[in-house]
Structures are given as structure tokens and as C-alpha cells.
N, C-alpha and C. Protein backbone atom coordinates (compact mmCIF):
# COMPACT_ATOMS: atom_id res chain seq x y z
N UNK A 1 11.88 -4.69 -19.98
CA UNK A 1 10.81 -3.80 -20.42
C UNK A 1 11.16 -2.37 -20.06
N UNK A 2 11.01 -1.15 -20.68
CA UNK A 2 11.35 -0.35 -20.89
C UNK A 2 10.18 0.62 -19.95
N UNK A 3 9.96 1.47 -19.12
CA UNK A 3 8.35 2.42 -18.99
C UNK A 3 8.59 3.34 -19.19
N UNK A 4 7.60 3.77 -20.17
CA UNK A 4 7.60 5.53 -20.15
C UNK A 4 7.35 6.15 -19.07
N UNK A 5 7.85 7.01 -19.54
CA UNK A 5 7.57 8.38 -18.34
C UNK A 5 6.62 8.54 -17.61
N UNK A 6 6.38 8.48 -16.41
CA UNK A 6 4.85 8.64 -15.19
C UNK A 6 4.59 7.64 -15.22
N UNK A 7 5.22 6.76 -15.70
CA UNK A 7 4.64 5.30 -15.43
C UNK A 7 5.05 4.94 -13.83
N UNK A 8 3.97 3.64 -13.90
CA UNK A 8 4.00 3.40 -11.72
C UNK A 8 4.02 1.86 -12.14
N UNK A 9 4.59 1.18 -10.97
CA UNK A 9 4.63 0.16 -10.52
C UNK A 9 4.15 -0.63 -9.48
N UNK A 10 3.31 -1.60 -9.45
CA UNK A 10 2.66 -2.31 -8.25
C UNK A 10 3.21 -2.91 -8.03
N UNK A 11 4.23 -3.50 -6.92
CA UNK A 11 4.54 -4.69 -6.24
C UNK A 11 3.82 -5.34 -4.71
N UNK A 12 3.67 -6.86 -4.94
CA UNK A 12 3.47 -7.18 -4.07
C UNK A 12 4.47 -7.89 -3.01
N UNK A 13 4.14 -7.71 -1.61
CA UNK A 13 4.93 -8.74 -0.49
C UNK A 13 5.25 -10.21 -1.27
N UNK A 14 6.50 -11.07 -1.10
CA UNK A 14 6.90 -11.94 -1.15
C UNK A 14 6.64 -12.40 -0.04
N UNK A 15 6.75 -13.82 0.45
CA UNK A 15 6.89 -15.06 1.27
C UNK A 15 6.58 -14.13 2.70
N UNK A 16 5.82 -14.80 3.43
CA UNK A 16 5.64 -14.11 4.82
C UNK A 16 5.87 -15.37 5.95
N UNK A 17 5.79 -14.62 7.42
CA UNK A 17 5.95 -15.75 7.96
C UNK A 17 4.79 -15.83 8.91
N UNK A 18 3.99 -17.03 8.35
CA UNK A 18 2.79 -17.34 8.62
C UNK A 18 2.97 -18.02 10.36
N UNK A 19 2.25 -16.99 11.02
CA UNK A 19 2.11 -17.34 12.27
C UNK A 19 0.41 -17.24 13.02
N UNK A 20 -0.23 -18.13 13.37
CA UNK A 20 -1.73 -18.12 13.53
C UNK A 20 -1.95 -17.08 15.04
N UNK A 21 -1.11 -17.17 15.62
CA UNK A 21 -1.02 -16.61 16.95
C UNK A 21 -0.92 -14.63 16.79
N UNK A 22 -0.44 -14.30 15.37
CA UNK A 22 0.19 -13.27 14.98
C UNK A 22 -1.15 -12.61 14.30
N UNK A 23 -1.63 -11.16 14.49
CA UNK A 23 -2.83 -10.88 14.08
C UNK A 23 -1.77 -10.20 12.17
N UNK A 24 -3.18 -11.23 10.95
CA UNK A 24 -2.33 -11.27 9.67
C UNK A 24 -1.68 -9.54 9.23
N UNK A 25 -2.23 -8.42 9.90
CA UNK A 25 -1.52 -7.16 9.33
C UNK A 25 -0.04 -7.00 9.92
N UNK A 26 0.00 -8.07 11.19
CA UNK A 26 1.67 -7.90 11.38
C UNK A 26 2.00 -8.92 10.81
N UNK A 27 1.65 -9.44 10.18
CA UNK A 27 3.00 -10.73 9.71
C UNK A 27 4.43 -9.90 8.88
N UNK A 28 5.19 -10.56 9.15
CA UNK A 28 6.37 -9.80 8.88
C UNK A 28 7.49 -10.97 7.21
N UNK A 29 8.18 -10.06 6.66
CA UNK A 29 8.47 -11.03 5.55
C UNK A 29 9.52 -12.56 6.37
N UNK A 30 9.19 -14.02 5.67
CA UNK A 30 10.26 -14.55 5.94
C UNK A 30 11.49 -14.47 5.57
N UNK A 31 12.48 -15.33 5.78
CA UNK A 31 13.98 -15.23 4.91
C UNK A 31 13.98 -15.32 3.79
N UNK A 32 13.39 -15.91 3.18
CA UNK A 32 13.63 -16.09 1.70
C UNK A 32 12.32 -14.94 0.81
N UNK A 33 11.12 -14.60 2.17
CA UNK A 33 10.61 -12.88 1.37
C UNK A 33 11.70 -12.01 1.29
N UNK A 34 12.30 -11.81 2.33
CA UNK A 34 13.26 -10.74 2.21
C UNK A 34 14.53 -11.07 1.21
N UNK A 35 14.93 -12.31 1.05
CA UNK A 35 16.20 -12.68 0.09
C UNK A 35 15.37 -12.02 -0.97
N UNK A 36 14.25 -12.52 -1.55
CA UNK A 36 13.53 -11.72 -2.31
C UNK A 36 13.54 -10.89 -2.93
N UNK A 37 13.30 -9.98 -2.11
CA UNK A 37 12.94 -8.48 -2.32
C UNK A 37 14.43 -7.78 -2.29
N UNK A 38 15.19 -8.36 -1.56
CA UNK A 38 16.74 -7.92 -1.68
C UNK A 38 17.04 -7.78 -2.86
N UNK A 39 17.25 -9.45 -3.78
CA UNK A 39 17.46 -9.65 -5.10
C UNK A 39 16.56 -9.12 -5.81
N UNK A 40 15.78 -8.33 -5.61
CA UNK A 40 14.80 -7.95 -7.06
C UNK A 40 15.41 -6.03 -6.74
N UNK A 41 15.68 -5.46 -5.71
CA UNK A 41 15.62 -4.37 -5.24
C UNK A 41 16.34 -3.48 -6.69
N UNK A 42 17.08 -4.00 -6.86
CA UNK A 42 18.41 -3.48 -7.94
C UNK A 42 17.41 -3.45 -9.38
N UNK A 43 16.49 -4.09 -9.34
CA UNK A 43 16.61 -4.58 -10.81
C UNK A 43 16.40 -3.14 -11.91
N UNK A 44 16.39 -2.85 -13.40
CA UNK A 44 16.58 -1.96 -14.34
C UNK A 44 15.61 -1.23 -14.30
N UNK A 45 14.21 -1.62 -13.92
CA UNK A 45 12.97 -1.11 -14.39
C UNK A 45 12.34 -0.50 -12.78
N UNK A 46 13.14 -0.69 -11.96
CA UNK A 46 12.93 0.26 -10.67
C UNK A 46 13.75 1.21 -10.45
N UNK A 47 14.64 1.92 -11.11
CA UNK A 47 15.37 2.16 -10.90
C UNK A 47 15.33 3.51 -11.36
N UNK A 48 14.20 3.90 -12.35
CA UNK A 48 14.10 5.56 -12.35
C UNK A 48 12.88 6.13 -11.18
N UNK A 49 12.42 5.30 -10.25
CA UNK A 49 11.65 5.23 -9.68
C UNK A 49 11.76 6.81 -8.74
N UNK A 50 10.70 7.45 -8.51
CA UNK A 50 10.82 8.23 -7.31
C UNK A 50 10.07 8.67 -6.43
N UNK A 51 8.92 8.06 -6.45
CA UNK A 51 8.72 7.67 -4.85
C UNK A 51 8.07 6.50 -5.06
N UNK A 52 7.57 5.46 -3.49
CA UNK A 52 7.46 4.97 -2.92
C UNK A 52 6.21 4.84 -1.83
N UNK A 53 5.42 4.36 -2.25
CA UNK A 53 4.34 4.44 -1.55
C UNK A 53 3.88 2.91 -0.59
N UNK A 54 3.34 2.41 0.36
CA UNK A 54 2.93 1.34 0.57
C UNK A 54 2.35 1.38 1.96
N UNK A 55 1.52 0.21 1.40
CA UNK A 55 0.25 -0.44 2.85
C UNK A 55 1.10 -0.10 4.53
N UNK A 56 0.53 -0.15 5.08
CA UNK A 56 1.01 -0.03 6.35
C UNK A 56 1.15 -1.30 6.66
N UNK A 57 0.42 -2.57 5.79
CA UNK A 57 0.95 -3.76 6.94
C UNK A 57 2.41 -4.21 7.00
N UNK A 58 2.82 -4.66 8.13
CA UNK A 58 4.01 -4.81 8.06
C UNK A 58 5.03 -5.96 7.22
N UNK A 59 4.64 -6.65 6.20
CA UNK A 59 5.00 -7.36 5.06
C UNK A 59 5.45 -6.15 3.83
N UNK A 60 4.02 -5.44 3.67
CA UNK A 60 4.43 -4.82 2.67
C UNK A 60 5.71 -3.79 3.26
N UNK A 61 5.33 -2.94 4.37
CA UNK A 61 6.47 -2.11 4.50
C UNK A 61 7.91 -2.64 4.46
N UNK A 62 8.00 -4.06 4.96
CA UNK A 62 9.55 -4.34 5.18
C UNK A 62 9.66 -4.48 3.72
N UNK A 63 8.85 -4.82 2.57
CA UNK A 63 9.42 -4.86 0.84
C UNK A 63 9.31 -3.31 0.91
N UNK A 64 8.99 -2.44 0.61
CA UNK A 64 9.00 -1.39 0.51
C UNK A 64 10.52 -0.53 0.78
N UNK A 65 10.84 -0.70 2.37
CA UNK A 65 11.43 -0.56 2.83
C UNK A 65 12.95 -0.92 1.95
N UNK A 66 13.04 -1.90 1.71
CA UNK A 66 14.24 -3.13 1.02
C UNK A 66 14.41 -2.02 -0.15
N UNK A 67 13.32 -1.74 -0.98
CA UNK A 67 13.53 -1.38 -2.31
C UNK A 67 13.85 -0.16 -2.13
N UNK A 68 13.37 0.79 -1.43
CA UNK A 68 13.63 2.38 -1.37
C UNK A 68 15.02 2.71 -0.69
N UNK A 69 15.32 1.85 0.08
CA UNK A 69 16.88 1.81 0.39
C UNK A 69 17.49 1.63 -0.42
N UNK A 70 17.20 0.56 -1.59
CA UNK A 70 18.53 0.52 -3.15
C UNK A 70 18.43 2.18 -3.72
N UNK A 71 16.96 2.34 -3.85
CA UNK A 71 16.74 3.80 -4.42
C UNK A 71 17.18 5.27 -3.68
N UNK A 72 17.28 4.98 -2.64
CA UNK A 72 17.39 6.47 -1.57
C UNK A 72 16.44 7.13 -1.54
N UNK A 73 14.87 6.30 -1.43
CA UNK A 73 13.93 7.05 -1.07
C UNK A 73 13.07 6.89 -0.18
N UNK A 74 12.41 7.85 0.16
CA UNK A 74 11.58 7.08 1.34
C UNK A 74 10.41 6.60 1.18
N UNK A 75 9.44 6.11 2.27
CA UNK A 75 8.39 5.30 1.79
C UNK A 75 7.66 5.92 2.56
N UNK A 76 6.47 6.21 1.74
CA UNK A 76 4.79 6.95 2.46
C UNK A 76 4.12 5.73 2.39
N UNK A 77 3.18 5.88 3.89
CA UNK A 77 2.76 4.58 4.35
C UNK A 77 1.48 5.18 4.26
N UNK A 78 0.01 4.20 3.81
CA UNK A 78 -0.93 4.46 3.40
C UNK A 78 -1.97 3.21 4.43
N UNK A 79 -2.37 3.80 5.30
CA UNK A 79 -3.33 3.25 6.08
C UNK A 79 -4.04 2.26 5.53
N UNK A 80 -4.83 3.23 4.39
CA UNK A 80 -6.13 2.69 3.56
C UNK A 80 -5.57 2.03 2.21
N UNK A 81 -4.26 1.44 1.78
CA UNK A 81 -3.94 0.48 1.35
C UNK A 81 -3.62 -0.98 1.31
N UNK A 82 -4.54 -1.17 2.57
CA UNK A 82 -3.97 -2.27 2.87
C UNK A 82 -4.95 -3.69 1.67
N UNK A 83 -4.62 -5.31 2.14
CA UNK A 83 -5.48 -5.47 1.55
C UNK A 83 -6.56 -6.08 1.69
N UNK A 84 -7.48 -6.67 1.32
CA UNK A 84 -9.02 -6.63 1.55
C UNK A 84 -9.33 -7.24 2.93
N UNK A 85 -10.04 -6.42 3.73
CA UNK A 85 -10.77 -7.11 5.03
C UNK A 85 -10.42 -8.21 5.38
N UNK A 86 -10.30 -9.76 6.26
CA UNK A 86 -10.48 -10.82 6.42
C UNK A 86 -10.68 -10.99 7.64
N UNK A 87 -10.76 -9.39 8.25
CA UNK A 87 -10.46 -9.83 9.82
C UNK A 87 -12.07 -10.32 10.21
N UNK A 88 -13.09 -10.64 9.85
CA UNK A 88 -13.94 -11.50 10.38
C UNK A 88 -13.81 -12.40 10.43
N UNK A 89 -12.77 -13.39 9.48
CA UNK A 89 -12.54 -14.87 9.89
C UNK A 89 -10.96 -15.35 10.61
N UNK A 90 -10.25 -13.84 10.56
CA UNK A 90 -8.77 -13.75 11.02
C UNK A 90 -8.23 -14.98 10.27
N UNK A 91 -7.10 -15.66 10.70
CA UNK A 91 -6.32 -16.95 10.16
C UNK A 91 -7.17 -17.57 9.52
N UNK A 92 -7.44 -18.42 8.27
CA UNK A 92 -7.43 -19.62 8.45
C UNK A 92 -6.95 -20.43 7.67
N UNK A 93 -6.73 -22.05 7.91
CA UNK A 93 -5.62 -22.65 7.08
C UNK A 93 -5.51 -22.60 5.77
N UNK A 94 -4.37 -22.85 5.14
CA UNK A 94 -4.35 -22.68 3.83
C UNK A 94 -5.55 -23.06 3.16
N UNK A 95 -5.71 -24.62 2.92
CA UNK A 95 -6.66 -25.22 2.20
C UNK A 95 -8.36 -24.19 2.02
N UNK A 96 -8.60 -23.86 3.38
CA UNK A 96 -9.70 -23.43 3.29
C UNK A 96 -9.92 -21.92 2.87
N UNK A 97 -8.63 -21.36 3.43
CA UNK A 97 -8.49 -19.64 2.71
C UNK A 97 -8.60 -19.78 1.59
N UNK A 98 -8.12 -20.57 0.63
CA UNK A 98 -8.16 -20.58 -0.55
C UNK A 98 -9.62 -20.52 -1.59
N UNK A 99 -10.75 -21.82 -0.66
CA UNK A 99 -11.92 -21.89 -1.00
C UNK A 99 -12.33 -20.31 -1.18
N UNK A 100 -12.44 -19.67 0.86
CA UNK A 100 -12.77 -18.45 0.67
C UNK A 100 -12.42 -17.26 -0.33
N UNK A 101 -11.04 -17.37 -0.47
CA UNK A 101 -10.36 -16.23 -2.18
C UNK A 101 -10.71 -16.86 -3.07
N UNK A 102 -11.16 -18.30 -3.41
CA UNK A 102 -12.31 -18.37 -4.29
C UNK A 102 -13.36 -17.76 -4.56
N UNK A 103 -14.04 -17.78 -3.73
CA UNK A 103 -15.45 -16.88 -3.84
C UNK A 103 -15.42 -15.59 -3.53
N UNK A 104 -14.27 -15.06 -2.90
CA UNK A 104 -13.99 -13.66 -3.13
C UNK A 104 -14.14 -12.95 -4.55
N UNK A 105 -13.74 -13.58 -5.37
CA UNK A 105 -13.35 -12.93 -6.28
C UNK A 105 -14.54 -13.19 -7.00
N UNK A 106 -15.05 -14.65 -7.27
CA UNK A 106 -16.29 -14.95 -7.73
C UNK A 106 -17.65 -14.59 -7.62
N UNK A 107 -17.82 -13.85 -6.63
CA UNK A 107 -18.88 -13.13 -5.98
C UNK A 107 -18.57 -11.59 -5.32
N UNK A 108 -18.23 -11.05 -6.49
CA UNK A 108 -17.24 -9.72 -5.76
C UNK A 108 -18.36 -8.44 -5.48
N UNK A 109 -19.62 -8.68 -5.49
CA UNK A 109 -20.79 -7.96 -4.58
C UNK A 109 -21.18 -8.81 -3.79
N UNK A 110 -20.47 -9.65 -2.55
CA UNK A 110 -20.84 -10.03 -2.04
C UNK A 110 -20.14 -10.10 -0.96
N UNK A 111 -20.40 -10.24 0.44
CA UNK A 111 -19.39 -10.35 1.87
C UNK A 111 -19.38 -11.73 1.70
N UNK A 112 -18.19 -12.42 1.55
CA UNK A 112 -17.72 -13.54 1.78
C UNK A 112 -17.98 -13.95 3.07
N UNK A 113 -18.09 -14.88 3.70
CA UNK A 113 -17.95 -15.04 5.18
C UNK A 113 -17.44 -14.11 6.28
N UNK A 114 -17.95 -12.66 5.58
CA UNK A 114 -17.21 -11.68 6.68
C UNK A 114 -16.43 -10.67 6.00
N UNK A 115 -15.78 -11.11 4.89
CA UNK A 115 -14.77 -10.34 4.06
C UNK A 115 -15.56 -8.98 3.66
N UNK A 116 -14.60 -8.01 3.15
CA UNK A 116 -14.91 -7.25 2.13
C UNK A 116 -14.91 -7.57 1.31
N UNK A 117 -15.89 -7.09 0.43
CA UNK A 117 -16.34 -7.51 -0.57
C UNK A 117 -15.52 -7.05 -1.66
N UNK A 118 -15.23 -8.07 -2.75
CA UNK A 118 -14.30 -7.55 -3.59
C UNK A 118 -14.40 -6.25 -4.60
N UNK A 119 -16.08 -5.80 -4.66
CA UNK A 119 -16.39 -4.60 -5.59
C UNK A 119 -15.48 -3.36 -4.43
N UNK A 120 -15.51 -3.62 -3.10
CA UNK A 120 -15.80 -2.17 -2.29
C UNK A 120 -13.41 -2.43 -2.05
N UNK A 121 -13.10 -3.42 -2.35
CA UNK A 121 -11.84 -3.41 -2.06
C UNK A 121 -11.08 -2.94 -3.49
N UNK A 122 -12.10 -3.30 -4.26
CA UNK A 122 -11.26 -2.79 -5.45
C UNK A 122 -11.65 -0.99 -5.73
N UNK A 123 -12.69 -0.06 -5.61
CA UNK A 123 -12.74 0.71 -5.50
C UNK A 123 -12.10 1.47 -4.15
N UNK A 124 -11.45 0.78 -2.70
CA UNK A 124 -10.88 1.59 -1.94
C UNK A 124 -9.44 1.60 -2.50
N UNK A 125 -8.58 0.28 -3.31
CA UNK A 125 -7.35 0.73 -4.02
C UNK A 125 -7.06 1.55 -4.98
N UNK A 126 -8.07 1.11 -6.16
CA UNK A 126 -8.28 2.67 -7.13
C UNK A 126 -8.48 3.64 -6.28
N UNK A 127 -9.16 4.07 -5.87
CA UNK A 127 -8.77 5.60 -5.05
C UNK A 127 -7.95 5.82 -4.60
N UNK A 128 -6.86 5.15 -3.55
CA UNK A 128 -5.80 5.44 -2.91
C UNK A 128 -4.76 5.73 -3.99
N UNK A 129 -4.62 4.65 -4.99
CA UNK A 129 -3.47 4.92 -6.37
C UNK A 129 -3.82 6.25 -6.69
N UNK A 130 -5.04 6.61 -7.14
CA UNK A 130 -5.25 7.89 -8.12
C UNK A 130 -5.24 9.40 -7.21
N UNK A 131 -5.72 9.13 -5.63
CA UNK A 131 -5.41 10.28 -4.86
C UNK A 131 -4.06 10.03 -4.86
N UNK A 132 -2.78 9.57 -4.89
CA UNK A 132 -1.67 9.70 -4.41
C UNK A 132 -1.33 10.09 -5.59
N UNK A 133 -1.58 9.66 -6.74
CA UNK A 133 -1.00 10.27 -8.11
C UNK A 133 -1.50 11.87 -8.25
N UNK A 134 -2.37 12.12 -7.67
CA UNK A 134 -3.33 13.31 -7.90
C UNK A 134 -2.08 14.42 -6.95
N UNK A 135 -1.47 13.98 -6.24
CA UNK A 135 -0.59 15.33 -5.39
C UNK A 135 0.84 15.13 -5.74
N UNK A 136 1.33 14.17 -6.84
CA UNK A 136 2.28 14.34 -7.46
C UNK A 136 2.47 14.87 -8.62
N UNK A 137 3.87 14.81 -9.00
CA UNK A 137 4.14 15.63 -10.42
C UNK A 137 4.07 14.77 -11.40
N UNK A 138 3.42 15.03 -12.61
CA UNK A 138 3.13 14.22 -13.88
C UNK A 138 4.84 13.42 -14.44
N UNK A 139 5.54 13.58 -13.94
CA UNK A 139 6.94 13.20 -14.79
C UNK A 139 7.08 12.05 -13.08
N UNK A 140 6.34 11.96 -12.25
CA UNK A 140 7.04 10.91 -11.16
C UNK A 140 6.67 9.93 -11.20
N UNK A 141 7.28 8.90 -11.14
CA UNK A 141 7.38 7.33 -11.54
C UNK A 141 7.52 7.00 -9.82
N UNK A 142 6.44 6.35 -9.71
CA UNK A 142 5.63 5.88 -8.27
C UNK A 142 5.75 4.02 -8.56
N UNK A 143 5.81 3.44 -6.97
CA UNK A 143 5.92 2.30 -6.86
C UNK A 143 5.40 1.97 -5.92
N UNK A 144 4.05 1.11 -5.81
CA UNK A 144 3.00 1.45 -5.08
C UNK A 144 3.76 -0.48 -4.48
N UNK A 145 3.52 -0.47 -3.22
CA UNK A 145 3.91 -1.34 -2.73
C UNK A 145 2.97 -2.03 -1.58
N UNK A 146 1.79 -3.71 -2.02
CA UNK A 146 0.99 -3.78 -1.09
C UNK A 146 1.08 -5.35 -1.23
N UNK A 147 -0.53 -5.52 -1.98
CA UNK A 147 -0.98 -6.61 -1.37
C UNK A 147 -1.43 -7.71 -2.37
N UNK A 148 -1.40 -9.03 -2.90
CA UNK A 148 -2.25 -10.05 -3.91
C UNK A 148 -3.46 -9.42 -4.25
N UNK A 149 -4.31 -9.68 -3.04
CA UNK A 149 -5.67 -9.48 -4.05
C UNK A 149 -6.13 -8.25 -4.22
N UNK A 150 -5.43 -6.81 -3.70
CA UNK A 150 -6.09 -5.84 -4.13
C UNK A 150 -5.30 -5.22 -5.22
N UNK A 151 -4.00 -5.74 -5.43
CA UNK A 151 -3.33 -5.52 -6.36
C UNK A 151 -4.22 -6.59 -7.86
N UNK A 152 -4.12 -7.74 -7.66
CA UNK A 152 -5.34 -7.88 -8.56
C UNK A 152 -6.61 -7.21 -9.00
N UNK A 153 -7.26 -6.40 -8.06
CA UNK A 153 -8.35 -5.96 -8.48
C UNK A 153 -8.04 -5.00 -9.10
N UNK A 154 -7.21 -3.88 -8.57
CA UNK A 154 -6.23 -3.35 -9.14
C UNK A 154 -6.16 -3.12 -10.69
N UNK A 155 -5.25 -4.02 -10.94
CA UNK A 155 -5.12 -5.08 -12.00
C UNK A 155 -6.33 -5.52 -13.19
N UNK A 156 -7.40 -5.54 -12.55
CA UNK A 156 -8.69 -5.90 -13.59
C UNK A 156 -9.08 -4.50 -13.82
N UNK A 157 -9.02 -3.59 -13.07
CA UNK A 157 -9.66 -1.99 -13.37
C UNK A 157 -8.87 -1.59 -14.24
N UNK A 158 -7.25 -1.62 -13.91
CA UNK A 158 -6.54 -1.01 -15.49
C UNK A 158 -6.89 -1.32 -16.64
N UNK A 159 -7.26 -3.08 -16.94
CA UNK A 159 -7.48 -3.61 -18.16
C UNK A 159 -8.83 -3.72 -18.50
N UNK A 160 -9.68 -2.93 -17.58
CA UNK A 160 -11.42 -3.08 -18.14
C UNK A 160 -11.83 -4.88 -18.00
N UNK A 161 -11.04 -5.51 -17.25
CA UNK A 161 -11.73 -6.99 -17.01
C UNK A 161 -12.52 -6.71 -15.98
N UNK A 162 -13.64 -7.70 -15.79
CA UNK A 162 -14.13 -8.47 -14.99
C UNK A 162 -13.46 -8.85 -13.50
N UNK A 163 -13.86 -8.59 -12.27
CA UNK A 163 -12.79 -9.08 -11.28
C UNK A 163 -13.58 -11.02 -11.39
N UNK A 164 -12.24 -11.21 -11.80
CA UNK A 164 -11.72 -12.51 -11.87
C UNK A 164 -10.48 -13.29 -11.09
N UNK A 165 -10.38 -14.23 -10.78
CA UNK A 165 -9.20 -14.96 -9.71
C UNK A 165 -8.40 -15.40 -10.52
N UNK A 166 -8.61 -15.39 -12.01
CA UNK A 166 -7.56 -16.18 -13.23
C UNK A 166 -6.37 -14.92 -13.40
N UNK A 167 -7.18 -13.69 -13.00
CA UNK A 167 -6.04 -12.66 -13.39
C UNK A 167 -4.98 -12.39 -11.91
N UNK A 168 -5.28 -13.48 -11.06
CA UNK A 168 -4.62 -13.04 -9.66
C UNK A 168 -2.50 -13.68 -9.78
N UNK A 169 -1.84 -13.12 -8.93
CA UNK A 169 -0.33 -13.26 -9.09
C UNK A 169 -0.75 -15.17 -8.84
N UNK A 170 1.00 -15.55 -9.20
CA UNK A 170 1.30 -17.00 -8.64
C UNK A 170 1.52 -16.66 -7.13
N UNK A 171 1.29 -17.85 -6.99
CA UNK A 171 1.37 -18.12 -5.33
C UNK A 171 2.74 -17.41 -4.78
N UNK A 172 3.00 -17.59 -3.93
CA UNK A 172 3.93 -17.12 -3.20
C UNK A 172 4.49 -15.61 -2.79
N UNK A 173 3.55 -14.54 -3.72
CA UNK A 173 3.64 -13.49 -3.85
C UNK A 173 5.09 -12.82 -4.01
N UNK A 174 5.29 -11.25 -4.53
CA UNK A 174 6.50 -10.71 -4.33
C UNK A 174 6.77 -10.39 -6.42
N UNK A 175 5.71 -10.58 -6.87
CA UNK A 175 5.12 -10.31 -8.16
C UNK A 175 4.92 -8.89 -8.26
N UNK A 176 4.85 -8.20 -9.80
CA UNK A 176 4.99 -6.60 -10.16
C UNK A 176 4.53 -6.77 -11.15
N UNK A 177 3.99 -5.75 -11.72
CA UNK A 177 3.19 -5.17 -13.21
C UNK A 177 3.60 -3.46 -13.05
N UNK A 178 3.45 -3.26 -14.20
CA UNK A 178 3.68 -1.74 -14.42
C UNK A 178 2.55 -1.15 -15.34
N UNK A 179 2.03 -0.08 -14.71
CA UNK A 179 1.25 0.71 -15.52
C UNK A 179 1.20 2.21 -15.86
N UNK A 180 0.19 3.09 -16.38
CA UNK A 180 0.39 4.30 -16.96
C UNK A 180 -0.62 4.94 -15.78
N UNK A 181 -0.34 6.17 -15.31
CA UNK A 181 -1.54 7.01 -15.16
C UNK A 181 -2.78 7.01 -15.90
N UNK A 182 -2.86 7.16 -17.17
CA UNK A 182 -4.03 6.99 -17.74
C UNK A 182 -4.79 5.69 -18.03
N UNK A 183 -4.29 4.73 -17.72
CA UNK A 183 -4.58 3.59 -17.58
C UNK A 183 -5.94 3.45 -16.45
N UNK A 184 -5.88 4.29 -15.15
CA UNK A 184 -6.79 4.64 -14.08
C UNK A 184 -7.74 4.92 -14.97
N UNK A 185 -7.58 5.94 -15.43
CA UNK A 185 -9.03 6.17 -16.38
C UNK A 185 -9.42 5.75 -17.44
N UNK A 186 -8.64 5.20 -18.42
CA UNK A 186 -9.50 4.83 -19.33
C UNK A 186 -9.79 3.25 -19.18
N UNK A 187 -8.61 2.60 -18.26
CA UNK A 187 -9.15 1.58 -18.31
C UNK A 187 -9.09 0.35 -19.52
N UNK A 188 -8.09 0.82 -20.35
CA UNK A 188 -7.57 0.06 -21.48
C UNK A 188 -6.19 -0.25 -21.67
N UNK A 189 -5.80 -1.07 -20.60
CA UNK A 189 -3.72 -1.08 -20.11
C UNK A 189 -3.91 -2.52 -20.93
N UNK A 190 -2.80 -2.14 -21.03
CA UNK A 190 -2.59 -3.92 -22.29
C UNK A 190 -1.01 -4.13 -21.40
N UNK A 191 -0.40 -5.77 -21.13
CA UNK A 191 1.02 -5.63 -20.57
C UNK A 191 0.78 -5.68 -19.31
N UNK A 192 -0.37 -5.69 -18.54
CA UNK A 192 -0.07 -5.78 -17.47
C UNK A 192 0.38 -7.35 -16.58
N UNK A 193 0.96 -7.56 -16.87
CA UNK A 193 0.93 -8.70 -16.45
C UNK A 193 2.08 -9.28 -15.46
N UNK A 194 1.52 -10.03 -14.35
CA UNK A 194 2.85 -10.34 -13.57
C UNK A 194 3.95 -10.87 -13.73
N UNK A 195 5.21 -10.63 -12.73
CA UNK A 195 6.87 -10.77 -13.40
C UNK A 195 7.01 -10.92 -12.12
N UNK A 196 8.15 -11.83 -11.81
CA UNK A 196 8.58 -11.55 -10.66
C UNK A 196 9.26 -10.89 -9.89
N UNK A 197 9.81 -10.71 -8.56
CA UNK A 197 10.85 -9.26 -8.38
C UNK A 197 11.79 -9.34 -8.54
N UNK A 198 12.56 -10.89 -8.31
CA UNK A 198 13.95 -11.46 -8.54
C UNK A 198 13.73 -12.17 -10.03
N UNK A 199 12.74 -12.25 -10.92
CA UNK A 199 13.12 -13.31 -12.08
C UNK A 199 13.60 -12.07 -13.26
């Protein structure tokens, strides 16, 4: 796929290494996140890229990190990118996180068991994308580097959907879409759709 000009890119963290003892903003990528993100680093459509933006947690930075080293650029780390709240229920096992990002998304004016709520997570990522686009130059091709579900919500604001869980990446994360600046505002992106970083 080809992007025009000012076009930006969302990627998310690949494979992490799930440790319950480990509070989830440090989890760090596993071997095969980072084989990952290695093998996708090169690929054609990152490659007019110039800058680099991403979450402070430490998953996303080590992808971040991976990719701006193929590029020679550096990476601005964004506090308020990270992604949505969970620290009221911290860990919990797969099976049942899942229920909960069920109803995350399904009830997105609502605090999940603690969560942020998916209306207030998807309006703190739209802002962070559009202030960071707002102090760059219209010709820079940005590669915003974070998280599944706020990159989904993300994701439903470009295309004027509904926040829905049908529009969320496949499992395992380390998934990308590309979009336009004006896409933020009008809200009518067609194409967005996830790819992987190595496929």
C-alpha cells in the first residue's frame, strides 16, 4: 500500500511478557515481540516515516524503539498515550480480562469494574494524535506507536463507527493501520484496517 503525503501510522506492541508480579505498564516485549517488530522494522510503508511518537509504557517503547533505529529517528514519549486505565483491577487472567474488554467496549460510557471508560479513553487518544500533529509540519509522516484498545478506539473515530470490539486488532498484537490527518476530523477514513508488522 502506497500513503500519501502526511499520512501517519498506528502501530501496536507485539507479544509481551506477561508477568502477574510485574505492574502491566512495565511489561516489557517477549522474544518473539521483539523478533517481531525487528522483522516488520524494514518494511516499504515505514520507511518515509519521520517521526516517531509513543506511549511511555515500556512494551510500546521497546517497538518504537526497534523501528526508529531502522529509520534513524528518535522517539517522543507521550505520558498520556498510554492505554486505557485497568489499574483498578491490575492483572487479571486471560479468560476473565477478556470478559472485562468485553464490556469495555460494549458499554463505553461506562467504568467497567474500575476501568476507564472507553468514551473518556478514546477522546484522551484523539487528542494526544491531533495535539502532536498540531506542532508538526503538514508534509511529516508520523508513526504513533501504543496500545490494542486505544488504538482501536482510535480506529472507530477515524471511520465514524460506533466503539465496537469487532473493529479491535487479532490477538497477539504488533498490528498497524495507516491514516490521513484529515481523517481526525472528518471522520470518514475508509482502509483502515489491520496488517501485521512482519506479514
Amino acid at each position: 500500500m502506497i500513503l500519501a503525503p502526511a499520512d501517519c501510522i498506528y502501530l501496536t506492541h507485539p507479544q509481551v511478557r506477561i508477568d502477574p508480579a510485574v505492574p502491566v505498564p512495565q511489561w516489557g516485549l517477549s522474544e518473539e515481540g521483539a523478533r517481531r517488530a525487528r522483522a516488520g522494522a524494514g518494511r516499504g510503508e515505514f520507511a518515509s516515516l519521520t517521526h516517531v511518537v509513543s506511549s511511555a509504557e515500556t512494551k510500546a517503547v521497546e517497538t518504537a524503539e526497534i523501528v526508529a533505529a531502522q529509520l534513524g529517528l528518535p522517539v517522543v514519549v507521550d505520558e498520556l498515550m498510554h492505554e486505557n486505565d485497568r489499574s483498578a483491577t491490575g492483572f487479571l487472567p486471560p479468560d476473565e480480562f477478556e470478559r472485562v474488554a468485553d464490556a469495555f467496549f460494549a458499554q463505553p460510557q461506562t467504568s467497567v469494574r474500575g476501568w476507564e471508560r472507553a468514551c473518556d479513553a478514546q477522546s484522551r487518544i484523539v487528542g494526544r494524535v491531533e495535539a502532536h500533529l498540531e506542532r508538526m509540519p503538514q508534509d511529516a509522516r508520523v508513526l504513533f506507536v501504543g496500545h490494542g484498545a486505544v488504538g482501536t478506539l482510535l480506529k472507530c473515530h477515524l471511520a465514524g463507527w460506533t466503539i465496537d470490539r469487532r473493529h479491535d486488532q487479532p490477538g497477539g498484537g504488533g498490528f498497524w493501520y495507516a491514516f490521513s490527518r484529515g481523517a481526525l476530523r472528518e471522520r470518514n477514513a475508509t482502509g483502515v484496517d489491520w496488517r501485521p508488522i512482519d506479514g
